[in-house]
C-alpha atoms as a PDB file:
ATOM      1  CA  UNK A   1      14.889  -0.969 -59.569  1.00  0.00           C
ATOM      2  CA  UNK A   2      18.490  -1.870 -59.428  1.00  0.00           C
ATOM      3  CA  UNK A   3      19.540  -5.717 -58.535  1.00  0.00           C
ATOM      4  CA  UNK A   4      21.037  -4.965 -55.047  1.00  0.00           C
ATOM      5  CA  UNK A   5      17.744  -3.051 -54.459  1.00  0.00           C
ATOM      6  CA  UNK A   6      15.826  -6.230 -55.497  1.00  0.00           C
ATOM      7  CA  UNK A   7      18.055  -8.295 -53.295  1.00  0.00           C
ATOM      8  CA  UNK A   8      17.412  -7.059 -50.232  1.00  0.00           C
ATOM      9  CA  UNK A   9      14.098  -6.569 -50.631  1.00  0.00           C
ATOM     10  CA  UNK A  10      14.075 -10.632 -51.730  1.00  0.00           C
ATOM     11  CA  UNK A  11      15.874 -11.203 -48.463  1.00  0.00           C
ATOM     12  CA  UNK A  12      14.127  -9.325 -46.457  1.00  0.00           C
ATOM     13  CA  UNK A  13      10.758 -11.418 -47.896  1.00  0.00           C
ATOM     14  CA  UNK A  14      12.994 -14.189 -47.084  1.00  0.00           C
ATOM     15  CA  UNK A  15      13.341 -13.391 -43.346  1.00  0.00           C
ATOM     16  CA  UNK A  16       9.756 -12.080 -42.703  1.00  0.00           C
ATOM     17  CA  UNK A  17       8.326 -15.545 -44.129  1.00  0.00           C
ATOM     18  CA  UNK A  18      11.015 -17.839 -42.292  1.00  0.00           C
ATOM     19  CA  UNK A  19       9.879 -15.938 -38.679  1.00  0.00           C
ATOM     20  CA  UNK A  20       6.417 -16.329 -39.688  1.00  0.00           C
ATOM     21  CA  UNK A  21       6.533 -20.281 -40.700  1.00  0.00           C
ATOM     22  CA  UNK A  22       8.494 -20.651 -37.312  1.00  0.00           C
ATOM     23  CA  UNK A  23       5.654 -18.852 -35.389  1.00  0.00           C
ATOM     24  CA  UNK A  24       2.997 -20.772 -37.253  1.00  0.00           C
ATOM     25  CA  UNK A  25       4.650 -24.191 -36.848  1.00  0.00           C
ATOM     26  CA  UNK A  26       4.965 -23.354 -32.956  1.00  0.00           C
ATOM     27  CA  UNK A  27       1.533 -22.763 -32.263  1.00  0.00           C
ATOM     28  CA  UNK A  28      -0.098 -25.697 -34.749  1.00  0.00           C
ATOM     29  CA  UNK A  29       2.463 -27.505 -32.988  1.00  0.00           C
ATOM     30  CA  UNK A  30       0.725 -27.380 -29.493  1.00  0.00           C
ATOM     31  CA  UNK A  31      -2.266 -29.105 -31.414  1.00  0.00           C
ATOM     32  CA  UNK A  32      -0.597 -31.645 -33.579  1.00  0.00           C
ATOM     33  CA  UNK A  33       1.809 -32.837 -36.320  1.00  0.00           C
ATOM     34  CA  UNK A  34      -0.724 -31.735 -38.981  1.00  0.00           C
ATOM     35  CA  UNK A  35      -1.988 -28.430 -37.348  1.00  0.00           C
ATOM     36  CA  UNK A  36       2.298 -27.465 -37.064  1.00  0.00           C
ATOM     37  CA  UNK A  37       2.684 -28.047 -40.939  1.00  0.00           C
ATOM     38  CA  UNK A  38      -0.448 -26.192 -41.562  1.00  0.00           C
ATOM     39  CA  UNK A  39       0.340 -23.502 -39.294  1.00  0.00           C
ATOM     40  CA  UNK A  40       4.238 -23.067 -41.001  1.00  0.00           C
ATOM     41  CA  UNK A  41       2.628 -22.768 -44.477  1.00  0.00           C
ATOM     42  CA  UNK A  42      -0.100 -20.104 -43.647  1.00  0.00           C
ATOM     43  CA  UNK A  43       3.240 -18.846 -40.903  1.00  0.00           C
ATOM     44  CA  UNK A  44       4.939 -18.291 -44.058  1.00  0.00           C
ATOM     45  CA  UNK A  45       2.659 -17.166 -46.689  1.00  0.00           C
ATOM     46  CA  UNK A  46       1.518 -14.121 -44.329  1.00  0.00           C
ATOM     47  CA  UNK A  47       5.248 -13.548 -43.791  1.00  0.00           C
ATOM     48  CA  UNK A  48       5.756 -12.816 -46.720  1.00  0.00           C
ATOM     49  CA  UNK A  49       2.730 -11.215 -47.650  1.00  0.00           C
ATOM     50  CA  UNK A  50       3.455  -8.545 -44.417  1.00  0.00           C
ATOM     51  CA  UNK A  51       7.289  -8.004 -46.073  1.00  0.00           C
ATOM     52  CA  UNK A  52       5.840  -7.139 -49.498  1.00  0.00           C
ATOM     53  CA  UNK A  53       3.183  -4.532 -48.345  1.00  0.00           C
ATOM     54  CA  UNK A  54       5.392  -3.289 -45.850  1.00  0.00           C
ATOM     55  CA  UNK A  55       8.381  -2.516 -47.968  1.00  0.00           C
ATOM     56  CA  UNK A  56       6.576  -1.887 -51.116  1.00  0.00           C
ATOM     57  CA  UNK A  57       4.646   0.843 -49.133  1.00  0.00           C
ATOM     58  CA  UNK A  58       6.856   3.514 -49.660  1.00  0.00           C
ATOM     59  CA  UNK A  59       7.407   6.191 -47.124  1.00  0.00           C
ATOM     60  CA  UNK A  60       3.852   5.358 -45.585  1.00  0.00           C
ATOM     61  CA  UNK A  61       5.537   3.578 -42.829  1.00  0.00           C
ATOM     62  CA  UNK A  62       8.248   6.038 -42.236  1.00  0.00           C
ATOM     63  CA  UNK A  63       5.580   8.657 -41.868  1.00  0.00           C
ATOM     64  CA  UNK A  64       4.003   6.949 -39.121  1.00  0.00           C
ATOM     65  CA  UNK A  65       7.403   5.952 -37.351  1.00  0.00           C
ATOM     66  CA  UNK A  66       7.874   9.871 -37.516  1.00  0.00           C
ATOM     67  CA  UNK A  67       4.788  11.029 -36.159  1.00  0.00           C
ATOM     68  CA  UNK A  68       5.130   8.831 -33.150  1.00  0.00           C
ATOM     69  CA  UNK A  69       9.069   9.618 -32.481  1.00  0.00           C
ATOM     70  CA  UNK A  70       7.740  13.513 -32.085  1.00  0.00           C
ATOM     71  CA  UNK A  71       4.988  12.289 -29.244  1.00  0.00           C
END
C-alpha cells in the first residue's frame, strides 16, 4: 500500500469518526453533560470502526452500489 493510499484512507477514518462523535455527543446531549461525552466516544469509536470495514472491504460495496444502479 503506497503512503497517499494510506492517507486517504487515514482521513477518511478521520472524517467517519469526527461525524460519528458529533452524532453521539448530540443525542447524549439531550440527556446530560455525561451521557454527551459518553455518547462522542462510542460516536467516534463506531465511526471509525464503520470507515475501516467499509473501505477495507474491497469491491464488496461497489458490487452492491452496482446491483442497485441497474434496478
Amino acid at each position: 500500500m503506497d503512503t497517499k493510499s494510506r492517507l486517504k484512507r487515514a482521513l477518511l477514518r478521520a472524517r467517519y469518526a469526527a461525524v460519528g462523535a458529533a452524532v453521539g455527543a448530540a443525542l447524549g446531549g439531550l440527556f446530560g453533560r455525561s451521557p454527551a461525552s459518553t455518547g462522542g466516544a462510542t460516536g467516534a469509536l463506531l465511526g471509525a470502526v464503520v470507515a475501516e470495514k467499509r473501505f477495507s472491504a474491497g469491491g464488496w460495496f461497489e458490487e452492491v452500489r452496482g446491483d442497485e444502479d441497474e434496478a
